[in-house]
PDB file of N, CA and C in Angstrom:
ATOM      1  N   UNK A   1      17.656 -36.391 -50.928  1.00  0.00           N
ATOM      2  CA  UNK A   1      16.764 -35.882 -49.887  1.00  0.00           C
ATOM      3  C   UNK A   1      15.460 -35.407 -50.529  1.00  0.00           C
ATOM      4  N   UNK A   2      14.502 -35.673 -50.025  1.00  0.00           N
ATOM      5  CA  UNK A   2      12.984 -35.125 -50.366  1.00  0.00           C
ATOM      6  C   UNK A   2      13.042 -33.996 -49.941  1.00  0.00           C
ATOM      7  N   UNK A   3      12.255 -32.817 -50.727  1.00  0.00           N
ATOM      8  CA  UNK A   3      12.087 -31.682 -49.849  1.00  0.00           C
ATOM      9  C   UNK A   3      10.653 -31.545 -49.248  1.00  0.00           C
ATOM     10  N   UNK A   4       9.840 -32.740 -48.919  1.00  0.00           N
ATOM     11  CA  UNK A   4       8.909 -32.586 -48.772  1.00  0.00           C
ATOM     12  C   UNK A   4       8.512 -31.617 -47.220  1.00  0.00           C
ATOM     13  N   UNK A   5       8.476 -30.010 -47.100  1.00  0.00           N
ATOM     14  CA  UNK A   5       8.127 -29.144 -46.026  1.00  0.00           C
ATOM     15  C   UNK A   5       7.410 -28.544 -46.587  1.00  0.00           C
ATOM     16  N   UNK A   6       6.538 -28.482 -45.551  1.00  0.00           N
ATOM     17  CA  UNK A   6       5.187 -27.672 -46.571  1.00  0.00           C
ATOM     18  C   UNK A   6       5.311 -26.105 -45.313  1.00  0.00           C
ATOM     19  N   UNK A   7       4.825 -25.153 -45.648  1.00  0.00           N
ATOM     20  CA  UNK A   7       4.637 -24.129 -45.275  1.00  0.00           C
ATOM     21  C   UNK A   7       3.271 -23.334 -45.584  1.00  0.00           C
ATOM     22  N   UNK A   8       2.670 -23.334 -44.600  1.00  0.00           N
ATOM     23  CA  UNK A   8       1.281 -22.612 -44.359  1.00  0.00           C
ATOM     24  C   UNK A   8       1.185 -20.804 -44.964  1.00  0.00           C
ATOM     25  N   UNK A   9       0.105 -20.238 -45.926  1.00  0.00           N
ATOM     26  CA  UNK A   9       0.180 -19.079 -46.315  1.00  0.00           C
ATOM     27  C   UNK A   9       0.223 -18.125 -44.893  1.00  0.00           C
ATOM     28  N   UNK A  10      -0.403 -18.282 -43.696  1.00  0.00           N
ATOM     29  CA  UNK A  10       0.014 -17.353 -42.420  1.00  0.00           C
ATOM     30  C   UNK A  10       1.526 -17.432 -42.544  1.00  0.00           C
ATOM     31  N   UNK A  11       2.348 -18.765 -42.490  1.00  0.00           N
ATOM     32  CA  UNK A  11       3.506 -18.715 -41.727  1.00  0.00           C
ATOM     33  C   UNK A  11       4.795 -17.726 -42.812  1.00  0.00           C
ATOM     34  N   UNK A  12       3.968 -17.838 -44.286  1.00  0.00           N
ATOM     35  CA  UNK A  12       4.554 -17.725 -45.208  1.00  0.00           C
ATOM     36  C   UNK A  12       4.764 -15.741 -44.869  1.00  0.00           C
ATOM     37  N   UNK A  13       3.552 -15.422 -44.863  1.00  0.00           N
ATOM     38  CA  UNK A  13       2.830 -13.996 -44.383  1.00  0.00           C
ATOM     39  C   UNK A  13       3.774 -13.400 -43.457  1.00  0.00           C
ATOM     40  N   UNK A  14       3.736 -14.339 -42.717  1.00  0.00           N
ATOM     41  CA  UNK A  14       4.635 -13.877 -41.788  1.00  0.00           C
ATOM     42  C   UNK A  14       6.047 -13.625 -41.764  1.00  0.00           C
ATOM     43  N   UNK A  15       6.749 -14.180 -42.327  1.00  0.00           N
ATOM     44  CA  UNK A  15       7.972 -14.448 -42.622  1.00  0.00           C
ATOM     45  C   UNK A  15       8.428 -13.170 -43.372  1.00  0.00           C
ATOM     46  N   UNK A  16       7.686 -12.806 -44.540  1.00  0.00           N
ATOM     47  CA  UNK A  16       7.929 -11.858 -45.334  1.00  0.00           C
ATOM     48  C   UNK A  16       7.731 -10.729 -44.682  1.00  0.00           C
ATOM     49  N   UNK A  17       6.384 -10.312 -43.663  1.00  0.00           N
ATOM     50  CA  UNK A  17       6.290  -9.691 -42.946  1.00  0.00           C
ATOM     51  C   UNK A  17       7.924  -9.474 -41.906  1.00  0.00           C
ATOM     52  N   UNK A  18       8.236 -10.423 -41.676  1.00  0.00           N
ATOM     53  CA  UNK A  18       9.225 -10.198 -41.023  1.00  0.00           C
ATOM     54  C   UNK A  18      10.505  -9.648 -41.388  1.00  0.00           C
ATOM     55  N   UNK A  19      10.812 -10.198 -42.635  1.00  0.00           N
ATOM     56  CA  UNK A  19      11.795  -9.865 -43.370  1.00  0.00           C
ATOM     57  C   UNK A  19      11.753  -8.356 -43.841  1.00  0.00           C
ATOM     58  N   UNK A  20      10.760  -7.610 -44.401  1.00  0.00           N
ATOM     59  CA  UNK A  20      10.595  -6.275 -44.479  1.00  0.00           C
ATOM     60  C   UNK A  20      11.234  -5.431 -43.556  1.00  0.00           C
ATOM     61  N   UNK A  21      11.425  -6.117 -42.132  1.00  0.00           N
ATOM     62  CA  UNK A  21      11.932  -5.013 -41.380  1.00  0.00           C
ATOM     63  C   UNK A  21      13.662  -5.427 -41.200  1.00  0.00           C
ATOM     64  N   UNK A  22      14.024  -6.410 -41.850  1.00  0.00           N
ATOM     65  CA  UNK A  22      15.454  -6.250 -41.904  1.00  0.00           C
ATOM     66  C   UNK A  22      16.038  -5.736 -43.918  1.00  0.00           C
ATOM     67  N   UNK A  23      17.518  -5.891 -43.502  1.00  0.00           N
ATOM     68  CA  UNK A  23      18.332  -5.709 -44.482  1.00  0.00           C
ATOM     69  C   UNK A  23      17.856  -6.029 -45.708  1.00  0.00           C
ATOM     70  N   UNK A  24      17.725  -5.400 -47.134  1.00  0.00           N
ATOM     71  CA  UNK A  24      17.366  -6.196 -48.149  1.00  0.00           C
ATOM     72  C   UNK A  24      18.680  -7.469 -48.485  1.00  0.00           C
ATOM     73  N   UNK A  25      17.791  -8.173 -49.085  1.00  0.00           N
ATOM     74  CA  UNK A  25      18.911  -9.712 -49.139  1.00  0.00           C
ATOM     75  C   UNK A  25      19.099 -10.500 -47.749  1.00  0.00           C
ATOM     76  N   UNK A  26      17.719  -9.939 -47.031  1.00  0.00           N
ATOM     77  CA  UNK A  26      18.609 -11.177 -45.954  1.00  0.00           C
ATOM     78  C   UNK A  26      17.403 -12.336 -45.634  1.00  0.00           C
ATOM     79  N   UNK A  27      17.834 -13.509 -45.458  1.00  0.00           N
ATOM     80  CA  UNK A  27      16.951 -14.580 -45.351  1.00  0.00           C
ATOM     81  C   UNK A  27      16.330 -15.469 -44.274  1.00  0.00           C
ATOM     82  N   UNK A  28      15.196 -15.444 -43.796  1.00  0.00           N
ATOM     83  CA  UNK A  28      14.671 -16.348 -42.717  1.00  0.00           C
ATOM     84  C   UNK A  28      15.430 -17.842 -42.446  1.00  0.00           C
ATOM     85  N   UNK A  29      16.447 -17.884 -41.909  1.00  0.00           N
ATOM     86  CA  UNK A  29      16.927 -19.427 -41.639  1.00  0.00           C
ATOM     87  C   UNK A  29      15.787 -20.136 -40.236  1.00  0.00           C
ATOM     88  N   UNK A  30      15.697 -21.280 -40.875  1.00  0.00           N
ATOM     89  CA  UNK A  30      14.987 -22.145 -39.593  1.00  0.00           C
ATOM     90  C   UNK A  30      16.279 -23.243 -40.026  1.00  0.00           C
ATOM     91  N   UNK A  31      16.341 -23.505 -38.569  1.00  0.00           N
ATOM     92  CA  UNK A  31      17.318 -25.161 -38.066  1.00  0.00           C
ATOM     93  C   UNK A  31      16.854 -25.613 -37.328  1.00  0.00           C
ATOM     94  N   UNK A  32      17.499 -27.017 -36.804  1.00  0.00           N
ATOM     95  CA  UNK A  32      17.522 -27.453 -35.418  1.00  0.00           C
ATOM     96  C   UNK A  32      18.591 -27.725 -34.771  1.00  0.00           C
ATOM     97  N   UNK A  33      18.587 -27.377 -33.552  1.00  0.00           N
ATOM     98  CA  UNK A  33      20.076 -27.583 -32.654  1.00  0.00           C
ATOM     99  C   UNK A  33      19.823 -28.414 -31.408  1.00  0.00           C
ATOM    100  N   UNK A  34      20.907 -28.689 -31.088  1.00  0.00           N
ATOM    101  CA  UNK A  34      20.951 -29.545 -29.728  1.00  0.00           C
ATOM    102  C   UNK A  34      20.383 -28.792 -28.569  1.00  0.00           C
ATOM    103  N   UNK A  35      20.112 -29.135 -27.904  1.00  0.00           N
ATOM    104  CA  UNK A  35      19.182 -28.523 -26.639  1.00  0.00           C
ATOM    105  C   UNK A  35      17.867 -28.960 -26.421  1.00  0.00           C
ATOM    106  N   UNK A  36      17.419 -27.845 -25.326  1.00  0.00           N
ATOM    107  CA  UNK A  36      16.100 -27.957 -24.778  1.00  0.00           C
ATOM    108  C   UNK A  36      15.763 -28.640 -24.003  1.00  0.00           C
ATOM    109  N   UNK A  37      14.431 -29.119 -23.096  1.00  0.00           N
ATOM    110  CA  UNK A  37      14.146 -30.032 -22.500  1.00  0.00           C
ATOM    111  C   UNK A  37      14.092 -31.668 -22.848  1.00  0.00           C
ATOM    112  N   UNK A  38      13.913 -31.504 -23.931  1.00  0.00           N
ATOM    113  CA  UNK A  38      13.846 -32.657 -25.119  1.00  0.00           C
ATOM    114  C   UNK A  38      14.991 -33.652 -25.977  1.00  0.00           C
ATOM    115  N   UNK A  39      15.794 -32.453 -25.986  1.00  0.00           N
ATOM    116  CA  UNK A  39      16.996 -32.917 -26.536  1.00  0.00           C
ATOM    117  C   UNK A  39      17.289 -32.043 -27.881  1.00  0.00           C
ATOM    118  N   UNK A  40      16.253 -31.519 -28.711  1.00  0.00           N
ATOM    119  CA  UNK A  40      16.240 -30.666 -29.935  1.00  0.00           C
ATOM    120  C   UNK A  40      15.519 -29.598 -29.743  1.00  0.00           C
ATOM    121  N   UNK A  41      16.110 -28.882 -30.533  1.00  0.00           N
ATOM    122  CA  UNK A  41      15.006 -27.886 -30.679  1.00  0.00           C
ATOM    123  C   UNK A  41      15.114 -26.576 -31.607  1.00  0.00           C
ATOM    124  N   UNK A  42      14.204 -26.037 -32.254  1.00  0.00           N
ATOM    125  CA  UNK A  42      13.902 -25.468 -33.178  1.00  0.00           C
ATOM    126  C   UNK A  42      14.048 -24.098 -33.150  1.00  0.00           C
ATOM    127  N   UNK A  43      15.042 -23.383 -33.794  1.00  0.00           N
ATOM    128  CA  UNK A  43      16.097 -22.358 -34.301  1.00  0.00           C
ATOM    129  C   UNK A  43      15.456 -21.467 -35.381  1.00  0.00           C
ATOM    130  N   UNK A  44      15.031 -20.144 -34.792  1.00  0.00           N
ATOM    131  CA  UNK A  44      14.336 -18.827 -35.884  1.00  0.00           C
ATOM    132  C   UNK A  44      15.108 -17.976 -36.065  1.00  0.00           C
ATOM    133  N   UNK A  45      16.062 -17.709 -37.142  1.00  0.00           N
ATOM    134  CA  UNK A  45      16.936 -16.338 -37.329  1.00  0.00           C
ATOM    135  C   UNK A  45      16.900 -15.856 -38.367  1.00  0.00           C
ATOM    136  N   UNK A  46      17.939 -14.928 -38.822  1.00  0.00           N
ATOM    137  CA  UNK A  46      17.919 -13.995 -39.960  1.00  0.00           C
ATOM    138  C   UNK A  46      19.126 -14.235 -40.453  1.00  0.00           C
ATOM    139  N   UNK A  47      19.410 -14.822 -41.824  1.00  0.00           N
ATOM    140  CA  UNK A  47      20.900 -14.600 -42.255  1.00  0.00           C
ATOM    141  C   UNK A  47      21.112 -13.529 -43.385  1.00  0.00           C
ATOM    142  N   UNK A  48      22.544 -13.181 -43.901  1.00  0.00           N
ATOM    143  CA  UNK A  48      22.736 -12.583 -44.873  1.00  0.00           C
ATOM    144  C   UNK A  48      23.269 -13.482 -46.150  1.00  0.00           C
ATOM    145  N   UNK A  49      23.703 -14.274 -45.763  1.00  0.00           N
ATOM    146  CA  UNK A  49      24.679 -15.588 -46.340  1.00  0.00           C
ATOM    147  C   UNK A  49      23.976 -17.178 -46.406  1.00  0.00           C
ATOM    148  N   UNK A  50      23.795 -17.163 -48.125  1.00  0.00           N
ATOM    149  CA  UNK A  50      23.153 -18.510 -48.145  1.00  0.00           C
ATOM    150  C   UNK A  50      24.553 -19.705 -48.415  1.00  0.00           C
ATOM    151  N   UNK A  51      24.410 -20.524 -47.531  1.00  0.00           N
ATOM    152  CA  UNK A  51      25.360 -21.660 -47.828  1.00  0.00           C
ATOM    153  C   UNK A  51      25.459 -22.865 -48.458  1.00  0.00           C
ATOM    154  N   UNK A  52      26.481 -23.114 -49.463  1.00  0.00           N
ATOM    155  CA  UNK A  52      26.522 -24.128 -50.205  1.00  0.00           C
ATOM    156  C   UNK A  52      25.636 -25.219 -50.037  1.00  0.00           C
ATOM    157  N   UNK A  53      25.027 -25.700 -48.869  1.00  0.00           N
ATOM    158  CA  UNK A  53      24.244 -27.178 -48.440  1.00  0.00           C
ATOM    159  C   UNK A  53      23.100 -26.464 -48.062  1.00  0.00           C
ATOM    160  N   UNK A  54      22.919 -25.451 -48.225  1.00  0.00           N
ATOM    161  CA  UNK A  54      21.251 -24.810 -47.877  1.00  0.00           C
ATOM    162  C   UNK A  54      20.344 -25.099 -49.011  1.00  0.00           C
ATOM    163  N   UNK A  55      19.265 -25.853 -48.130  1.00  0.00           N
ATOM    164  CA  UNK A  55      17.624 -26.050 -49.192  1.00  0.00           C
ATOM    165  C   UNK A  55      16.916 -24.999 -48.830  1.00  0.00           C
ATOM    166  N   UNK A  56      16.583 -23.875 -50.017  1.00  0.00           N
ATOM    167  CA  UNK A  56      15.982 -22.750 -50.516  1.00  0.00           C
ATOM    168  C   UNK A  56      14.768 -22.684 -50.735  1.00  0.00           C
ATOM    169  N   UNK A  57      13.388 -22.269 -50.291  1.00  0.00           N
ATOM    170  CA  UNK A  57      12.535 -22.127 -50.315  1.00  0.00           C
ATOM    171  C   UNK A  57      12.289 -20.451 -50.247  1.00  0.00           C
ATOM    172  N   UNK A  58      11.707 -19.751 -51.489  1.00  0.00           N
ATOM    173  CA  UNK A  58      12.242 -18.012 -51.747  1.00  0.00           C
ATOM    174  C   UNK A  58      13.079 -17.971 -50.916  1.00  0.00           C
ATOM    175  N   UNK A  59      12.663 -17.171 -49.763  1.00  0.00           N
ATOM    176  CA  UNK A  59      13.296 -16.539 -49.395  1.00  0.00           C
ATOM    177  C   UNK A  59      13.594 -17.096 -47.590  1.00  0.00           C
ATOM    178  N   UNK A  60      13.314 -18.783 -47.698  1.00  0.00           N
ATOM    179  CA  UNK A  60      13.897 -19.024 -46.504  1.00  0.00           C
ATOM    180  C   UNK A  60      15.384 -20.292 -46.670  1.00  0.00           C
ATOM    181  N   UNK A  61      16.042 -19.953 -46.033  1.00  0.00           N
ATOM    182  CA  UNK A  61      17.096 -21.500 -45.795  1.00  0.00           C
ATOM    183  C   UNK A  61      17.082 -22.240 -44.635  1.00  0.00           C
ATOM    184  N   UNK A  62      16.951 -23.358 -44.958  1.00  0.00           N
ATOM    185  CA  UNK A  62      17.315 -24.365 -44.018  1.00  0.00           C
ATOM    186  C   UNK A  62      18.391 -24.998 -44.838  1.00  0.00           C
ATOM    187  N   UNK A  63      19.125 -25.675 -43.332  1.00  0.00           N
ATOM    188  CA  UNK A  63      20.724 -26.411 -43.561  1.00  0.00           C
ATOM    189  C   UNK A  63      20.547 -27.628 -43.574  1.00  0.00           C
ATOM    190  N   UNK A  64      20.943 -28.328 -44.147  1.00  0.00           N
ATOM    191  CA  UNK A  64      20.698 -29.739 -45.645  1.00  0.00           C
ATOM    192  C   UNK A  64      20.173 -30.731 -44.168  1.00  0.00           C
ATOM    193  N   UNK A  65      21.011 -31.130 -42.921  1.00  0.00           N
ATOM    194  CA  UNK A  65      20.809 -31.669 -41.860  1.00  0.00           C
ATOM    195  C   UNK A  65      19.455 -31.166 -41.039  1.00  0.00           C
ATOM    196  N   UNK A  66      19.642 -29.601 -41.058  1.00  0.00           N
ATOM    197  CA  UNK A  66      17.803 -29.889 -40.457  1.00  0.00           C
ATOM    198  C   UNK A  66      16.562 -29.767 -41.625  1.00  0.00           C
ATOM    199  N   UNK A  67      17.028 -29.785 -42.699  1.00  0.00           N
ATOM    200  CA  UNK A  67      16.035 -30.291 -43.399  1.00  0.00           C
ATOM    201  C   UNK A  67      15.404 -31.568 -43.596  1.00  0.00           C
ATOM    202  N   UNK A  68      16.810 -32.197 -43.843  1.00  0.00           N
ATOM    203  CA  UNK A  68      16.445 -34.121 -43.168  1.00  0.00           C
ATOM    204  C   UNK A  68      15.379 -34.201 -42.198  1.00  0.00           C
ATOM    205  N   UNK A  69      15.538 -33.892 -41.230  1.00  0.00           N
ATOM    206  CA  UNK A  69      14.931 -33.687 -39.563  1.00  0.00           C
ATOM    207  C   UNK A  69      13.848 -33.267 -39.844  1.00  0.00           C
ATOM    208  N   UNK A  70      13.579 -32.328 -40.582  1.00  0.00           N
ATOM    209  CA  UNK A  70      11.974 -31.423 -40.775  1.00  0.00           C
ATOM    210  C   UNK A  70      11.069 -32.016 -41.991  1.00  0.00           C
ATOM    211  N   UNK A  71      12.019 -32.876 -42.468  1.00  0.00           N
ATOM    212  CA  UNK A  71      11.009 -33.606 -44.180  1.00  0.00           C
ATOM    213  C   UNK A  71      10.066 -34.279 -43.561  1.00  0.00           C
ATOM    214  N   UNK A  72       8.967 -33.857 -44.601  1.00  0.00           N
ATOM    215  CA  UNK A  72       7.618 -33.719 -43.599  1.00  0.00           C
ATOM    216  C   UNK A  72       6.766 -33.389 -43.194  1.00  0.00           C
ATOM    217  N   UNK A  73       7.941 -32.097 -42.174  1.00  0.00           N
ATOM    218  CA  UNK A  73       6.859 -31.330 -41.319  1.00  0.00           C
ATOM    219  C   UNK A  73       5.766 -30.293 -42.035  1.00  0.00           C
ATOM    220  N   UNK A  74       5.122 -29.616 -41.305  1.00  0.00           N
ATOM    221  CA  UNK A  74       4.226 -28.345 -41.690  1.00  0.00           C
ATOM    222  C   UNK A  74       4.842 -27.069 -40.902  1.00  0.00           C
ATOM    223  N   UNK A  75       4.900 -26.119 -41.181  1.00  0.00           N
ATOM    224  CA  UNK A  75       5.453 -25.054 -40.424  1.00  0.00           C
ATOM    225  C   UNK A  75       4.300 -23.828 -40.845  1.00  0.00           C
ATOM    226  N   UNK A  76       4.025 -23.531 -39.338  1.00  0.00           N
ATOM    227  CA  UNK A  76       2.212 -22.871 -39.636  1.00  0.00           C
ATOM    228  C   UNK A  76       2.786 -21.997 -38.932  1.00  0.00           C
ATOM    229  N   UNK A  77       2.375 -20.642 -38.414  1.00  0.00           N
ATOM    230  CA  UNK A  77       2.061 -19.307 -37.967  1.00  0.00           C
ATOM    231  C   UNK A  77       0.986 -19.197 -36.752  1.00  0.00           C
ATOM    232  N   UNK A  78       0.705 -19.257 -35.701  1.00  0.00           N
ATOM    233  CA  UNK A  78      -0.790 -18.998 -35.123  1.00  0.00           C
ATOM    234  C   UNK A  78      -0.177 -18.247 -34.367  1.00  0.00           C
ATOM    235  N   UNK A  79      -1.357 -17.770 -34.048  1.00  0.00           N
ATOM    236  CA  UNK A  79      -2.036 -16.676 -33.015  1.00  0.00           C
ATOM    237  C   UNK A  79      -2.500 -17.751 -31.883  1.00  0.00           C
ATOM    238  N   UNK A  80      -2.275 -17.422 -30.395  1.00  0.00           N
ATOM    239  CA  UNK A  80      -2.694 -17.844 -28.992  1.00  0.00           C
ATOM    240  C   UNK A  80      -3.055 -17.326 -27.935  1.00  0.00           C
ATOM    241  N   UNK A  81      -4.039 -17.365 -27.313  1.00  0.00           N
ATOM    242  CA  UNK A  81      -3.968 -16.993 -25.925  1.00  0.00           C
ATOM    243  C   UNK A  81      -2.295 -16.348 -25.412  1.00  0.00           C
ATOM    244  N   UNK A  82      -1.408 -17.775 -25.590  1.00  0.00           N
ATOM    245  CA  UNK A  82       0.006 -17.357 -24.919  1.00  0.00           C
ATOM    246  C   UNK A  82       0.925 -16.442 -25.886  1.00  0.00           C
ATOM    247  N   UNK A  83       0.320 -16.276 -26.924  1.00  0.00           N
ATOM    248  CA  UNK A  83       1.331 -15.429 -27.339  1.00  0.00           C
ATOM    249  C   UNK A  83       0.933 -16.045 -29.263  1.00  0.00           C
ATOM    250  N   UNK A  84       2.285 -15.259 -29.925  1.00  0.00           N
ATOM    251  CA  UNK A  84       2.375 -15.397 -31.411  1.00  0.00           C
ATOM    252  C   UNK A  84       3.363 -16.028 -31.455  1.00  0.00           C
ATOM    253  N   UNK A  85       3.721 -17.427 -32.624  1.00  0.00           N
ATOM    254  CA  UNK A  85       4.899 -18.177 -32.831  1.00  0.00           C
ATOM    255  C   UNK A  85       4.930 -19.343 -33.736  1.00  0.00           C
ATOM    256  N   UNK A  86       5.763 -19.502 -34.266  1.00  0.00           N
ATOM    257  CA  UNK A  86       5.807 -20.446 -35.614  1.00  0.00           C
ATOM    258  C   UNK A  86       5.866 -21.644 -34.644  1.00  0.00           C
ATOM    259  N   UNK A  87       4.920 -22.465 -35.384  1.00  0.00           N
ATOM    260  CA  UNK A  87       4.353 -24.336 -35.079  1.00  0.00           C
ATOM    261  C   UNK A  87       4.808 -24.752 -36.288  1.00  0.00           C
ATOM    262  N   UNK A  88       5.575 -26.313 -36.037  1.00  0.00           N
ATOM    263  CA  UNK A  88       6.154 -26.805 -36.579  1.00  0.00           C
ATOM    264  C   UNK A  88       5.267 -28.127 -36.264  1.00  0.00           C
ATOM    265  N   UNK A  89       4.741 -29.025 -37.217  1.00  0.00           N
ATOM    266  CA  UNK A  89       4.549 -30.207 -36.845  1.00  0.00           C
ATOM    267  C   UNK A  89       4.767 -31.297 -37.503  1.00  0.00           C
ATOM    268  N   UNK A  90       5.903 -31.937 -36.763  1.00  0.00           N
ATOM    269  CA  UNK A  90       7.101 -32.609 -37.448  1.00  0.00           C
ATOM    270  C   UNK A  90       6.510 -34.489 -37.363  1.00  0.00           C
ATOM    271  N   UNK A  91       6.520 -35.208 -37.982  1.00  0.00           N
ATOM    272  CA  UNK A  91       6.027 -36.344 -37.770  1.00  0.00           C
ATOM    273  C   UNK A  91       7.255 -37.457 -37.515  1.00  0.00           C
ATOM    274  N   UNK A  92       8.137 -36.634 -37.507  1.00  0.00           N
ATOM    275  CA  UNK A  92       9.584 -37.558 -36.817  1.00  0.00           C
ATOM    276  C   UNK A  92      10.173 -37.353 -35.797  1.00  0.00           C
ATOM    277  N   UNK A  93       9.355 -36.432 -35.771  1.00  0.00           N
ATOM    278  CA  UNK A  93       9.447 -36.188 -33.763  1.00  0.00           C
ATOM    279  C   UNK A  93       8.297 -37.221 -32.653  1.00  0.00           C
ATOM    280  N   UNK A  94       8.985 -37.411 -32.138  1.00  0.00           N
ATOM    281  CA  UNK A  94       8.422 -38.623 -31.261  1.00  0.00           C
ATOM    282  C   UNK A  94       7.813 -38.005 -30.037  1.00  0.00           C
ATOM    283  N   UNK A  95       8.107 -37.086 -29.612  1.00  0.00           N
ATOM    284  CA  UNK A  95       7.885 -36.170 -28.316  1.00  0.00           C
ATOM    285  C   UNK A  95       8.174 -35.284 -28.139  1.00  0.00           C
ATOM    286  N   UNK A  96       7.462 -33.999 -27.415  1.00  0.00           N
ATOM    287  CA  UNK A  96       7.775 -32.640 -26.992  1.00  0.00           C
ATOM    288  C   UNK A  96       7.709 -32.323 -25.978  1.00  0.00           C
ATOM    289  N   UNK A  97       8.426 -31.296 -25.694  1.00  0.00           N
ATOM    290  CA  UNK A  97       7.996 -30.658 -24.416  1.00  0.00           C
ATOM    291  C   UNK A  97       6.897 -29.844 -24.206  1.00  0.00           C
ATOM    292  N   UNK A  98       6.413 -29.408 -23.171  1.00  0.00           N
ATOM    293  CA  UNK A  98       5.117 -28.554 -22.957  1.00  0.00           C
ATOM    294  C   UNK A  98       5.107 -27.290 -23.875  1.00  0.00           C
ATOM    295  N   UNK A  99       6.111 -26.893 -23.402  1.00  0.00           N
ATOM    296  CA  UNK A  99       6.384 -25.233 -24.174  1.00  0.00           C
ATOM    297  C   UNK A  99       6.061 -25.201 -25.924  1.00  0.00           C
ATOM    298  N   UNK A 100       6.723 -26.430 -26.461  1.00  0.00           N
ATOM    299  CA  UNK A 100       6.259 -27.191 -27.751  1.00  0.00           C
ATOM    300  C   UNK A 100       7.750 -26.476 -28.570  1.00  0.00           C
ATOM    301  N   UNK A 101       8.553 -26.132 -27.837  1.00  0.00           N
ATOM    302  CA  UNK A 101       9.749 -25.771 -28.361  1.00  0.00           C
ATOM    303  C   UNK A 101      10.723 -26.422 -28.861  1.00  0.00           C
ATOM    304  N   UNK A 102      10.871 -27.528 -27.654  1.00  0.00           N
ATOM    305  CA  UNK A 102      11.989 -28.678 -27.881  1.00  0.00           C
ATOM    306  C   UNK A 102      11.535 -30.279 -28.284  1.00  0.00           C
ATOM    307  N   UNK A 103      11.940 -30.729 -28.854  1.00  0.00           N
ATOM    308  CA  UNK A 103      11.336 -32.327 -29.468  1.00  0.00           C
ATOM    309  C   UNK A 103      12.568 -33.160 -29.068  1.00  0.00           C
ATOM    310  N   UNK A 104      11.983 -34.752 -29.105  1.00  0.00           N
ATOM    311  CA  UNK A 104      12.896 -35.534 -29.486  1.00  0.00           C
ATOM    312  C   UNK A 104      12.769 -36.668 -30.784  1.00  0.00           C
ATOM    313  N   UNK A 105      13.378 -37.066 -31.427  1.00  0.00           N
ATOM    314  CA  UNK A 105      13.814 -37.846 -32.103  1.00  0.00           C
ATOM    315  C   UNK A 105      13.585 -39.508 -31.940  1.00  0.00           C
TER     316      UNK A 105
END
């Protein structure tokens, strides 16, 4: 597998920012899961537990399958009119929904 995901210094900012306010040792997981309008869609949590098939970037994991899915992408940070939220822009995604939450494949 390539790890080619690039991550933007905002999104990076952010992340750490985020992490400060939890547990020490615990790690930003991004995935993707079934759902959405689209059919996929893109998963922001906090773990304590890194797993055997997790690709490690400091202090984030993704799971070996949505890394496949995300090789590629860019994962940026912005600021909006509608609000604050991690953008993902995946070039193996074929289509999204409006909200820009859910993709398909």
């Amino acid at each position: 597998m390539n790890k080619e995901i690039k991550f933007t210094d905002k999104a990076i900012k952010q992340i750490n920012h985020l992490l400060l306010e939890k547990d020490k040792g615990s790690f930003f997981r991004i995935a993707i899961k079934g759902g959405g309008c689209s059919g996929f869609q893109y998963d922001f949590s906090f773990d304590k537990n890194q797993e055997t098939d997790d690709v490690r970037f400091n202090n984030i994991l993704i799971d070996k399958q949505s890394a496949e899915l995300l090789n590629g992408s860019e994962i940026d940070f912005v600021k909006e009119l509608i609000g604050e939220s991690f953008k993902i822009n995946n070039p193996q995604s074929k289509s999204s929904c409006g909200c820009g939450v859910s993709f398909s494949l």
